[in-house]
Each structure stands twice: as structure tokens, then as C-alpha cells.
Protein backbone atom coordinates (compact mmCIF):
# COMPACT_ATOMS: atom_id res chain seq x y z
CA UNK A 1 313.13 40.52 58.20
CA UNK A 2 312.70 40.64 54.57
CA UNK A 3 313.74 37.36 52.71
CA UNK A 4 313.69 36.65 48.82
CA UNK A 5 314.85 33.50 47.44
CA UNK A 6 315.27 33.62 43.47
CA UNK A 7 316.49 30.98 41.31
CA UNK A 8 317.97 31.77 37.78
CA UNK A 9 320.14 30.46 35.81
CA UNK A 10 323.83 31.45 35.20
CA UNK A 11 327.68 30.91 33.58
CA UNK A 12 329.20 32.13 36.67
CA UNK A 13 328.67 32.57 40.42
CA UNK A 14 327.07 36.30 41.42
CA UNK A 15 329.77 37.26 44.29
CA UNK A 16 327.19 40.06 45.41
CA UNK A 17 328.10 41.19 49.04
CA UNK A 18 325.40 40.74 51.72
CA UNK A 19 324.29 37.53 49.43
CA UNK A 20 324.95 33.74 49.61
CA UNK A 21 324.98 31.87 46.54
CA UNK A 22 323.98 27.58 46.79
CA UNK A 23 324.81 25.68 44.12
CA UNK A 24 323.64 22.55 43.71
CA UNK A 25 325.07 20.07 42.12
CA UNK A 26 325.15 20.08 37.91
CA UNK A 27 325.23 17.22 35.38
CA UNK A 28 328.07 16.68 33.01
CA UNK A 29 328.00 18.76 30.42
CA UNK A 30 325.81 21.32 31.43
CA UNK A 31 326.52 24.77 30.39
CA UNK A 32 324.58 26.53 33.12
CA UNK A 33 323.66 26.19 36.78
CA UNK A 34 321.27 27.41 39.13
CA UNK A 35 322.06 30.02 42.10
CA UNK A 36 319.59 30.55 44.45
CA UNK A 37 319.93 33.83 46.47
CA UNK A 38 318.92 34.38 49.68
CA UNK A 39 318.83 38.05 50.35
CA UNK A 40 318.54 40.31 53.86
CA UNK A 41 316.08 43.45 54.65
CA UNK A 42 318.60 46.51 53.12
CA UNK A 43 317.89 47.18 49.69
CA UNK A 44 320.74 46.39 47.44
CA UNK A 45 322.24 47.83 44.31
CA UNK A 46 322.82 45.10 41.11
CA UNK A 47 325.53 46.38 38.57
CA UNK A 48 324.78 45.61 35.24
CA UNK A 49 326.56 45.46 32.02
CA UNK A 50 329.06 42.96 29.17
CA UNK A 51 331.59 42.98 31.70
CA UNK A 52 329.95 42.74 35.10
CA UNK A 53 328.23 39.03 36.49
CA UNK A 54 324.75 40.17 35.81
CA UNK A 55 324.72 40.88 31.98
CA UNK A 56 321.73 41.83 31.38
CA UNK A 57 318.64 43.76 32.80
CA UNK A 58 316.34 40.63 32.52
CA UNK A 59 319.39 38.56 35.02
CA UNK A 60 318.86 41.49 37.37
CA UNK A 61 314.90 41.22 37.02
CA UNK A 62 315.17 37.67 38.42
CA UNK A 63 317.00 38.82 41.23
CA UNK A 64 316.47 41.81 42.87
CA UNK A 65 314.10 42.47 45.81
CA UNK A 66 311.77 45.32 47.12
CA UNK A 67 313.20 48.71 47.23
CA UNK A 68 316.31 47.77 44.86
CA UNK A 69 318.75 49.78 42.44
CA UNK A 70 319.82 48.40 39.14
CA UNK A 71 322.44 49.90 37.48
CA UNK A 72 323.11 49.45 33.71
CA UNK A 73 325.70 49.98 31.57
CA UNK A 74 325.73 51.70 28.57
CA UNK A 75 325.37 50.01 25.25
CA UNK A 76 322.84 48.23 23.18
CA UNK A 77 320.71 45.22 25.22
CA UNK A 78 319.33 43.63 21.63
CA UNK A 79 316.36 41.08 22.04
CA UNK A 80 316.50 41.38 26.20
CA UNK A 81 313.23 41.43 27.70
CA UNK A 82 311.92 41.63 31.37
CA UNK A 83 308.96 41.71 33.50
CA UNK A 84 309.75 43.37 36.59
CA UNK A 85 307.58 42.65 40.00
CA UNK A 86 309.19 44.45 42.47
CA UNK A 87 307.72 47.32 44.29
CA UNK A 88 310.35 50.70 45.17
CA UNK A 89 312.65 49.64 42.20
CA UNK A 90 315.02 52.12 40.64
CA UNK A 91 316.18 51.06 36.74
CA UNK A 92 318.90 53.51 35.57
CA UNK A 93 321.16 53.74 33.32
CA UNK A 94 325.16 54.06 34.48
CA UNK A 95 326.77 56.53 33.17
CA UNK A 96 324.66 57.09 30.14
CA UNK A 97 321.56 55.89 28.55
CA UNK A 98 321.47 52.04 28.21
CA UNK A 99 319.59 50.93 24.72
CA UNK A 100 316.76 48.02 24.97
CA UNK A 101 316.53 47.47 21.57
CA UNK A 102 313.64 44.72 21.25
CA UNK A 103 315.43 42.68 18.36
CA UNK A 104 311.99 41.08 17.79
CA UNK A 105 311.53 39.92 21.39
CA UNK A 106 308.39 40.98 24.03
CA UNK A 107 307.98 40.19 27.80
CA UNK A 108 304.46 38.33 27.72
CA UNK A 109 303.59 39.46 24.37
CA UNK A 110 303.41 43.04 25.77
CA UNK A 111 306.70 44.78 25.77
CA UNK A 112 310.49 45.04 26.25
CA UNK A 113 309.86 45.74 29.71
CA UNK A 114 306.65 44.97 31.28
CA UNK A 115 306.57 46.59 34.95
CA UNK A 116 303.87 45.08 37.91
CA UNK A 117 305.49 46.53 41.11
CA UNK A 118 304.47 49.94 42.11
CA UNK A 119 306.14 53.59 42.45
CA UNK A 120 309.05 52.47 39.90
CA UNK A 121 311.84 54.68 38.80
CA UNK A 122 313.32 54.56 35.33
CA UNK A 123 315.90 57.02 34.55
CA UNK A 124 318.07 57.39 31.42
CA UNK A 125 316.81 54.06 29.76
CA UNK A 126 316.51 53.90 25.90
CA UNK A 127 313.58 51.38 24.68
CA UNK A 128 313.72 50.85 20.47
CA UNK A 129 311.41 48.21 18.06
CA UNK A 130 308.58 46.89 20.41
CA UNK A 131 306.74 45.07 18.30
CA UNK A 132 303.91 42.02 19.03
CA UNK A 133 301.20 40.79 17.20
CA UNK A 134 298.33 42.76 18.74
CA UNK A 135 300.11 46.43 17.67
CA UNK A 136 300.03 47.00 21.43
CA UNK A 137 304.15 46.61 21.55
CA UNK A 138 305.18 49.20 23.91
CA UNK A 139 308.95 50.00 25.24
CA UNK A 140 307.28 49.58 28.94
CA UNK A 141 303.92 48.15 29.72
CA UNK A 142 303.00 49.61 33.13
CA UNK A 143 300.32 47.57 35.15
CA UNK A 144 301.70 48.66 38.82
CA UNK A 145 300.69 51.61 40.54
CA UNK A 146 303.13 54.70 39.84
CA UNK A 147 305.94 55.33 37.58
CA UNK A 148 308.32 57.96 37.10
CA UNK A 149 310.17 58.05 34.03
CA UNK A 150 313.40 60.69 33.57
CA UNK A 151 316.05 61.26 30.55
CA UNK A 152 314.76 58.44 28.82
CA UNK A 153 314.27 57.68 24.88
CA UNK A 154 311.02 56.22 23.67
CA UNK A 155 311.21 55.38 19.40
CA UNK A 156 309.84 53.46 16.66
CA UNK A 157 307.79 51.39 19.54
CA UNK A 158 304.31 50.73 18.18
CA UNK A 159 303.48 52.70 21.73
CA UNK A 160 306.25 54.27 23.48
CA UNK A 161 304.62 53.74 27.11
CA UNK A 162 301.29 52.00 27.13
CA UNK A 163 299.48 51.67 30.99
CA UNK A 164 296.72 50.25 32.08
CA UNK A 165 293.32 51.60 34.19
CA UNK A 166 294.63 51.99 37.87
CA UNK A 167 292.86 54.57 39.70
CA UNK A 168 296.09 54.39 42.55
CA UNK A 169 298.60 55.60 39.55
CA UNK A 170 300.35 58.25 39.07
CA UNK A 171 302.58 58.71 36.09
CA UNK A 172 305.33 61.16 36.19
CA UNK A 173 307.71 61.70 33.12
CA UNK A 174 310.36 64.49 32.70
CA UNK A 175 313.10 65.07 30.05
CA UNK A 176 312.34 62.42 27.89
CA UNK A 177 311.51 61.94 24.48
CA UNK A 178 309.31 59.94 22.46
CA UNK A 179 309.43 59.92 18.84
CA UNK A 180 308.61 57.70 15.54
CA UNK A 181 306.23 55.19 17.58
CA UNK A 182 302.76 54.04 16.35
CA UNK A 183 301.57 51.02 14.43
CA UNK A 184 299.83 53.01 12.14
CA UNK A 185 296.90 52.00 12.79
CA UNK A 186 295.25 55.27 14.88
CA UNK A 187 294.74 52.87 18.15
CA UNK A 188 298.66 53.04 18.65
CA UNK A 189 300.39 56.61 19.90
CA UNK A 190 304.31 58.21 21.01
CA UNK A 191 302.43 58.18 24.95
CA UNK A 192 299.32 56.10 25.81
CA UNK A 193 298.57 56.92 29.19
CA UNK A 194 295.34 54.60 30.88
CA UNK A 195 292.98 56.04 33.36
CA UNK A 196 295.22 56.47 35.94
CA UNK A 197 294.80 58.68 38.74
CA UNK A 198 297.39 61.59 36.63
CA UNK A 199 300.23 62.29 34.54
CA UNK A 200 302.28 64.61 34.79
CA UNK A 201 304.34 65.25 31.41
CA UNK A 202 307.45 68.41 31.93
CA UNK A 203 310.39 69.26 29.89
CA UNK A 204 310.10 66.58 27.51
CA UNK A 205 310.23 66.27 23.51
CA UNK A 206 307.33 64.35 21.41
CA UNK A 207 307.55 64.47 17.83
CA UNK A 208 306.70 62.23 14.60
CA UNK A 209 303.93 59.61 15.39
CA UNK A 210 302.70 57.34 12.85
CA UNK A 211 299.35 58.26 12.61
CA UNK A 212 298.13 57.80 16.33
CA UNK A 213 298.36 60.84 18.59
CA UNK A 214 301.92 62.42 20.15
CA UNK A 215 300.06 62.07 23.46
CA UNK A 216 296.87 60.36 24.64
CA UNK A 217 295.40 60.50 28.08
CA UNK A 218 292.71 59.17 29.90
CA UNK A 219 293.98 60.24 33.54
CA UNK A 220 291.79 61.77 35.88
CA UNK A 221 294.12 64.55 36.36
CA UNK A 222 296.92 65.70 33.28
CA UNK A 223 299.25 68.64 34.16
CA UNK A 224 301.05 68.93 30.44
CA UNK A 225 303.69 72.24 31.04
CA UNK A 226 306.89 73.08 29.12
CA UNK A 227 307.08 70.34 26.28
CA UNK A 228 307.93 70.68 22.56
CA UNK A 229 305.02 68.70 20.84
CA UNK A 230 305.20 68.37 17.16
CA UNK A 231 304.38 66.49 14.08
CA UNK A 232 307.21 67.61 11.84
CA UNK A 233 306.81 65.42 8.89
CA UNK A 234 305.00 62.84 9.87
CA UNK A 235 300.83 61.96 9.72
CA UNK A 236 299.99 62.26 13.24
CA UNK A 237 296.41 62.55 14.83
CA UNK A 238 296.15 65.23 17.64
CA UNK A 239 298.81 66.51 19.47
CA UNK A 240 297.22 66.20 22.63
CA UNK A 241 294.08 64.38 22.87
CA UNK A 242 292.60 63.88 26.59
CA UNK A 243 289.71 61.88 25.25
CA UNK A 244 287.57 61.72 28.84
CA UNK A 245 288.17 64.99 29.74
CA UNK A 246 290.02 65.48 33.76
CA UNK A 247 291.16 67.97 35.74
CA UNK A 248 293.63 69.44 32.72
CA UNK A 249 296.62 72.16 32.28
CA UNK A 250 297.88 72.72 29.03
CA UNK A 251 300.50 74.86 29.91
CA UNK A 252 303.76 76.66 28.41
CA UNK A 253 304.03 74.08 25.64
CA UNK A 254 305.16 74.41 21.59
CA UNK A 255 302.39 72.46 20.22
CA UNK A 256 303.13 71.88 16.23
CA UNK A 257 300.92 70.74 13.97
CA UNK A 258 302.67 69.57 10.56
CA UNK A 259 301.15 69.68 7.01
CA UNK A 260 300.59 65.91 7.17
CA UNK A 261 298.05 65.32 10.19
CA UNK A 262 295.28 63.51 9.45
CA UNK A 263 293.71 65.12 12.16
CA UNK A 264 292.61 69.12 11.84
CA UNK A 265 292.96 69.67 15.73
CA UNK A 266 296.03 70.26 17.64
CA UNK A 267 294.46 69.83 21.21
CA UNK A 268 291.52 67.52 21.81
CA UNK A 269 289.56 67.27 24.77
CA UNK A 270 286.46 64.97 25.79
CA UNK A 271 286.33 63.76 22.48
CA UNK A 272 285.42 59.69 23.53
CA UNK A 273 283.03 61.35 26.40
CA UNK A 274 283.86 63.44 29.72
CA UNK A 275 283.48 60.54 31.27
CA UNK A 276 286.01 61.96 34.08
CA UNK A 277 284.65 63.27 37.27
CA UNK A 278 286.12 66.83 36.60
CA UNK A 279 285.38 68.86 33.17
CA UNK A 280 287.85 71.83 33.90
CA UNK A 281 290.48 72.18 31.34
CA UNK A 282 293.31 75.67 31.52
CA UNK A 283 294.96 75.80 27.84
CA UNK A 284 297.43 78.66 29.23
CA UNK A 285 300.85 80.44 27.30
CA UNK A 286 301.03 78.03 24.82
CA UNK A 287 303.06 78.71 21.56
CA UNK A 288 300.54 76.77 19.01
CA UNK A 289 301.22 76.50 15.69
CA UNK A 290 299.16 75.23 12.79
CA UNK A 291 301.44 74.11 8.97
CA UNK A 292 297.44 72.51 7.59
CA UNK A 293 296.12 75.02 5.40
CA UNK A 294 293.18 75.38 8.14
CA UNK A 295 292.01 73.81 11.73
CA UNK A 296 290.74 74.00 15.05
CA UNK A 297 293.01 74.76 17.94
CA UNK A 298 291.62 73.21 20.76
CA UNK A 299 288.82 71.16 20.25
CA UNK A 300 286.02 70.53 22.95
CA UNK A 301 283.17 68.46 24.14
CA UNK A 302 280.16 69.81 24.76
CA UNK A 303 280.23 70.40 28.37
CA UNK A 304 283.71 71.37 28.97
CA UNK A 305 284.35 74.14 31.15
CA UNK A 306 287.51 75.10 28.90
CA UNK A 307 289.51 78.63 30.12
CA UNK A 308 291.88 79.51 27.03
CA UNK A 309 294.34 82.17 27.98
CA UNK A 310 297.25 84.10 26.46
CA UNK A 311 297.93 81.52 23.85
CA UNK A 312 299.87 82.65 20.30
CA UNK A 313 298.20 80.82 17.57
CA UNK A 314 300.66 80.20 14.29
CA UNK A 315 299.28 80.04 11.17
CA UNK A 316 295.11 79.54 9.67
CA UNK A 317 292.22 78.00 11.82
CA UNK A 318 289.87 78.73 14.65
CA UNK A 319 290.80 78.78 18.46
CA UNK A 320 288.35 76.58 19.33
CA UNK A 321 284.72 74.61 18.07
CA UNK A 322 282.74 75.22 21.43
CA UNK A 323 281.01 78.60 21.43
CA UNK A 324 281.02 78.26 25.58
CA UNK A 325 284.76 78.73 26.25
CA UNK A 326 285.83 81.23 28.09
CA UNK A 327 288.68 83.16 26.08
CA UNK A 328 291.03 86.15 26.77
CA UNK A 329 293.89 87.31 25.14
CA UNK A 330 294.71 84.64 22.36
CA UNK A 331 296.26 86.88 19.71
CA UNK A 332 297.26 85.26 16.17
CA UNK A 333 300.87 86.46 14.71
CA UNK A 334 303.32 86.23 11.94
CA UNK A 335 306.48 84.24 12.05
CA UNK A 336 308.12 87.14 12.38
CA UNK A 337 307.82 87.08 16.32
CA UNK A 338 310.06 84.62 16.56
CA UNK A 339 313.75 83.59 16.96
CA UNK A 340 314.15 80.92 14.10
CA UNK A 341 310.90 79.73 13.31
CA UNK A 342 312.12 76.74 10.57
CA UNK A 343 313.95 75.11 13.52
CA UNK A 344 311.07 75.11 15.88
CA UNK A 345 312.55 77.96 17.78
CA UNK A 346 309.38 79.97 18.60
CA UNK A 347 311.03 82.21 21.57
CA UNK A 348 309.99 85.71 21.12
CA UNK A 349 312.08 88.27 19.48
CA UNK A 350 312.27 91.77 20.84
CA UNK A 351 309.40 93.87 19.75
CA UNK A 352 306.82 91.36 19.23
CA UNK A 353 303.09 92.60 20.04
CA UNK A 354 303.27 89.37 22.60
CA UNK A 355 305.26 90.52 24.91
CA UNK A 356 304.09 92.33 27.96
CA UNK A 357 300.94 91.64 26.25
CA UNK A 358 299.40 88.87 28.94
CA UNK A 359 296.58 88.60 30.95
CA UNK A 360 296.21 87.67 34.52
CA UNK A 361 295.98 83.91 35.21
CA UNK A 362 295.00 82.25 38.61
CA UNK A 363 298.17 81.23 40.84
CA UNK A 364 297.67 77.32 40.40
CA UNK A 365 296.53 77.51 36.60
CA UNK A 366 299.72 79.34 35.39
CA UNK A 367 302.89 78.36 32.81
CA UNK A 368 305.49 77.95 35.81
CA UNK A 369 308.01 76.05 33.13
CA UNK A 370 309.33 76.89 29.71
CA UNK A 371 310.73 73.93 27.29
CA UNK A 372 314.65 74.16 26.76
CA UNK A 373 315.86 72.67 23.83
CA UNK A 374 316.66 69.39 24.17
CA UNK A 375 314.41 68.14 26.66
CA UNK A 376 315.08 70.56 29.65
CA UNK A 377 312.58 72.53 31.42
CA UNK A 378 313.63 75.95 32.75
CA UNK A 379 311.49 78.51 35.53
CA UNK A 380 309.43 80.92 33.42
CA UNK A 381 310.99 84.56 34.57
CA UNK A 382 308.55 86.96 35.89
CA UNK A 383 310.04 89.97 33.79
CA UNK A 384 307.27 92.97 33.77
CA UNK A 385 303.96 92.04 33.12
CA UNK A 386 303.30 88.35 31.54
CA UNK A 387 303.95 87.66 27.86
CA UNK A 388 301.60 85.62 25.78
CA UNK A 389 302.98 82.24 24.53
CA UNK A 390 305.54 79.75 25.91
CA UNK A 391 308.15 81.98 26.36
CA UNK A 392 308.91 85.10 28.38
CA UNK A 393 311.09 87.66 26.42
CA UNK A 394 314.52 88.30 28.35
């Protein structure tokens, strides 16, 4: 039988059903009391919200168990902080996205949520203003093993999700979007991903780093398919930068690089050492688009075994810096192939020289998803022979 006793501290008694609140006696005048809650083996779900007894995300973190669901209202959580311990959890928010806005405050000097149990689940969860001295603020610091992340909002965090080295992790995020993080120092990025076991980054929407990358990854194993990655106006580093190399598709993305990047490349891989047991990298049906007056495309270590296929390149620079890569079918074109280029709308038009134009790709290495503005992923279409870029023509 699974048991949990937690004491916190609250203005009222939690009536939670299947729990049994002891209070013990209080002093005159205080203005809180403890409840200790004893709790039975079936996982429970904790409502959470202004007008509900737990008020706040950090009162649920002191109380729920192994396996648990916390539901949170929507609205804005300012200066609420948490660290959460337990393993199985599910954090989502009720009915729309609930705002952590850091107000100033960090869970152990890390983050507004700082999260040690393992295989946790946050769903539509907005994290704002993580700040701490060490630039490493982050909207969730993730030292447990495995964490999926859906429909959530990462923004002006110094790192929108910083993890640690845990070769048992594996990071999943889907429809989310990180935007205007970074400290602006270079060490600080929109997604810091550890070397973890892998990521896995689909349908989501990075834009507007300050300075630092869009996305930086030191997994083992990255599978990066139908994103919008871009700069817009801000002075970003890479786009993608996979610093140790991995087992790595680059796949059906819009990968942006604004006028401002400090940084010529728009993909960067092995660039701190393939350190990684695996050197294979697939850079597959990517839309990639240059605004610098020149640049490299993807850039490589020496010893990557790189495969760059049926990519549209936008704009001036070279494909790629290592003469070894195998390349086929990585035609440059004119904004002209394109829906509505000025709004980052680079499906093709009818007529474009890119469509029907693709060459075969293995089974596991292909673009299975296309980005769908605003952070949605939708099948690619098998329509005729494959079309080069992110997009297939309908």
C-alpha cells in the first residue's frame, strides 16, 4: 500500500475525498495551520486555482503523491515557485493555459518550476521571467528522468527549458513555443536540452532568442521534424546547434535565419566535439532560409557522416563547410515559390521547380510531419513523387 504523509501549511482545511486531514492544535493568533495528509495507493487528481482550496501549483507540489494529476486553472500564478519530486505526475492546465509568471521568484535558485521525479507530463502550462543570479533561470529545470512537454509557452526566460546530463532521459515536446528567452550572454538559449538519452522536438514554434541559440542539444539521439525555427528580428546564434553530434534528423522544418544573427550558420552540428557515440546526421525537406547577406547552411565537424537531401535553400550562402557530405537534390530558389513569404509562409505555390522535384529518402530518415501554423503538426501527403522542402504542394 502506498502511503504519503505531507505537511504544509494552510487558511483552510483541504476536504479532498479519499484523504484525512489532522489538525493539530494552533496558538492564538495564528493565521495558518498545519494539515498533514495521509493518502491511499490510487493516484489522485488536485484541482487548482483562486477559487478552489489548493491555490496554487506550489500547495499542490507539497501534496500530491506518485502517479498524480494536477489540474490548474487559468490565470496568472505571479512569483509561485515549485520543486516537484514526484515520479508519473501530470501538470496541466484546466481549461486553458495557466501563466507562471516568475515575479522575481526561483525554486532553489534554478527555476519557476524545478522537476526531480521522472516521466513527467506538462501540458498547456505558460512559464514567463525566470530569472536568478547565475543566468541559468529557466521556466522548468529538469533533473528527473523523462519529460514530455505539450501546448505549452516558454518566453523571456533566460532558458526556456534547461536539463541536466541523464543518460535514462528522454525529452519529448510537441506544440509548444518558446520565444524571447536568453540572458544574452551566448551560454543561455529558447531550448537547452543536456545529454540526455533524446529529444524529440514536433510541431512546435521557436523564434527570437537573445543571442544564444533557438535550440541547443547535446542528446544522444535528436529527431527535430515539422517546426517553424526562426530568428525574426532578433540576434540569435544558430538555429539548431547539436554541439556533440548524435544520432540526428533534421526533418520538414522552416529554419529562418534573420539579418541580425551573430552567427553565419543556420544548422550546427559537432561543433563542441562529436563526442556522441553516433556521427550520423539526415538534414531532409527542410525549407531553409538565409536574410544575412551570406552563410553556411549546415555546418559540420570534421567527421560527420552528414546526408543532406531535398532541402530548398532561401537566399545567399553555401549548403554546407564539409567537402565529405553526401548531397542530392538541394536546389536554391526565389521567393517566388512561395505562398506569402514576408509572413513566414514558405508553402509552395503551384508551379514551383520544387515540386515533384524530390529524391528518394530511406523509410526511417524521411519528413513524415509538416509545421501548421500555430504550433500544429500535420501528416506530410504522399501526392506524386516527393517535393523538395517542408511542404508537399496540394
Amino acid at each position: 500500500m502506498r502511503t504519503r504523509s505531507t505537511v504544509a501549511s494552510f487558511s483552510m482545511l483541504l476536504l479532498v475525498p479519499g484523504a484525512v486531514a489532522v489538525l493539530p492544535p494552533t496558538g492564538a493568533g495564528a493565521t495558518a495551520y498545519s494539515a498533514v495528509v495521509e493518502r491511499g495507493p490510487a493516484p489522485q487528481t488536485w484541482h487548482v486555482g483562486p477559487d478552489r482550496a489548493l491555490k496554487t501549483p506550489s500547495a499542490a507540489a507539497a501534496v500530491a503523491g506518485d502517479g498524480d494529476t494536477v489540474l490548474i486553472a487559468p490565470g496568472t500564478y505571479v512569483g509561485d515557485v515549485a520543486t516537484w519530486t514526484q515520479d508519473d505526475l501530470t501538470l496541466r492546465g484546466d481549461g486553458g493555459r495557466a501563466h507562471l509568471r516568475a515575479g522575481g521568484k526561483s525554486a532553489q535558485g534554478k527555476a519557476i518550476w524545478v522537476i526531480a521525479g521522472d516521466r513527467t507530463t506538462v501540458d498547456s502550462i505558460e512559464f514567463s521571467g525566470a530569472t536568478v543570479p547565475d543566468q541559468n533561470g529557466a521556466g522548468i529545470r529538469q533533473e528527473g528522468a523523462g519529460l514530455t512537454v505539450t501546448r505549452s509557452w516558454f518566453h523571456h526566460n533566460q532558458n526556456g527549458i534547461l536539463t541536466g546530463a541523464n543518460p535514462d532521459s528522454d525529452i519529448v515536446i510537441r506544440r509548444s513555443r518558446f520565444f524571447r528567452s536568453g540572458a544574452g550572454d551566448g551560454y543561455t538559449h529558447n531550448l537547452y536540452i543536456g545529454a540526455v538519452r533524446s529529444l524529440t522536438v514536433t510541431g512546435s514554434y521557436l523564434w527570437g532568442a537573445d543571442v544564444g541559440h533557438e535550440l541547443k542539444s547535446r542528446a544522444a539521439r535528436n529527431t527535430i521534424v515539422g517546426n517553424r525555427i526562426t530568428d525574426r528580428d532578433a540576434t540569435a546564434s544558430y538555429s539548431i546547434d547539436l554541439p556533440n553530434g548524435g544520432r540526428s534528423l533534421v526533418a520538414g522544418n522552416v529554419i529562418i535565419q534573420g539579418p541580425r544573427s551573430e552567427n553565419s550558420a543556420l544548422v550546427s552540428y559537432g561543433a563542441e566535439g562529436l563526442t556522441n557515440p553516433s556521427r550520423i546526421l539526415w538534414v531532409v525537406n527542410n525549407t531553409l532560409v538565409n536574410r544575412r547577406p551570406a552563410g553556411t547552411y549546415v555546418s559540420l565537424a570534421e567527421g560527420s557522416r552528414a546526408r543532406l537531401r531535398n532541402n530548398l535553400l532561401v537566399g545567399p550562402g553555401d549548403l554546407t563547410d564539409h567537402a565529405d557530405a553526401r548531397a542530392r537534390t538541394n536546389p536554391r530558389v526565389g521567393t517566388d515559390h512561395f505562398v506569402d513569404p514576408g509572413r513566414d509562409d514558405f508553402r509552395l505555390r503551384a508551379g514551383s521547380s520544387a515540386v515533384d522535384a524530390g529524391a528518394p529518402v530511406p523509410r526511417k530518415w524521411r519528413a513524415r510531419w509538416e509545421y501548421a501554423h500555430p504550433t500544429r503538426q500535420v501528416r506530410r501527403p504522399v501526392i506524386g513523387r516527393l517535393d523538395v522542402g517542408a511542404f508537399e504542394q496540394r
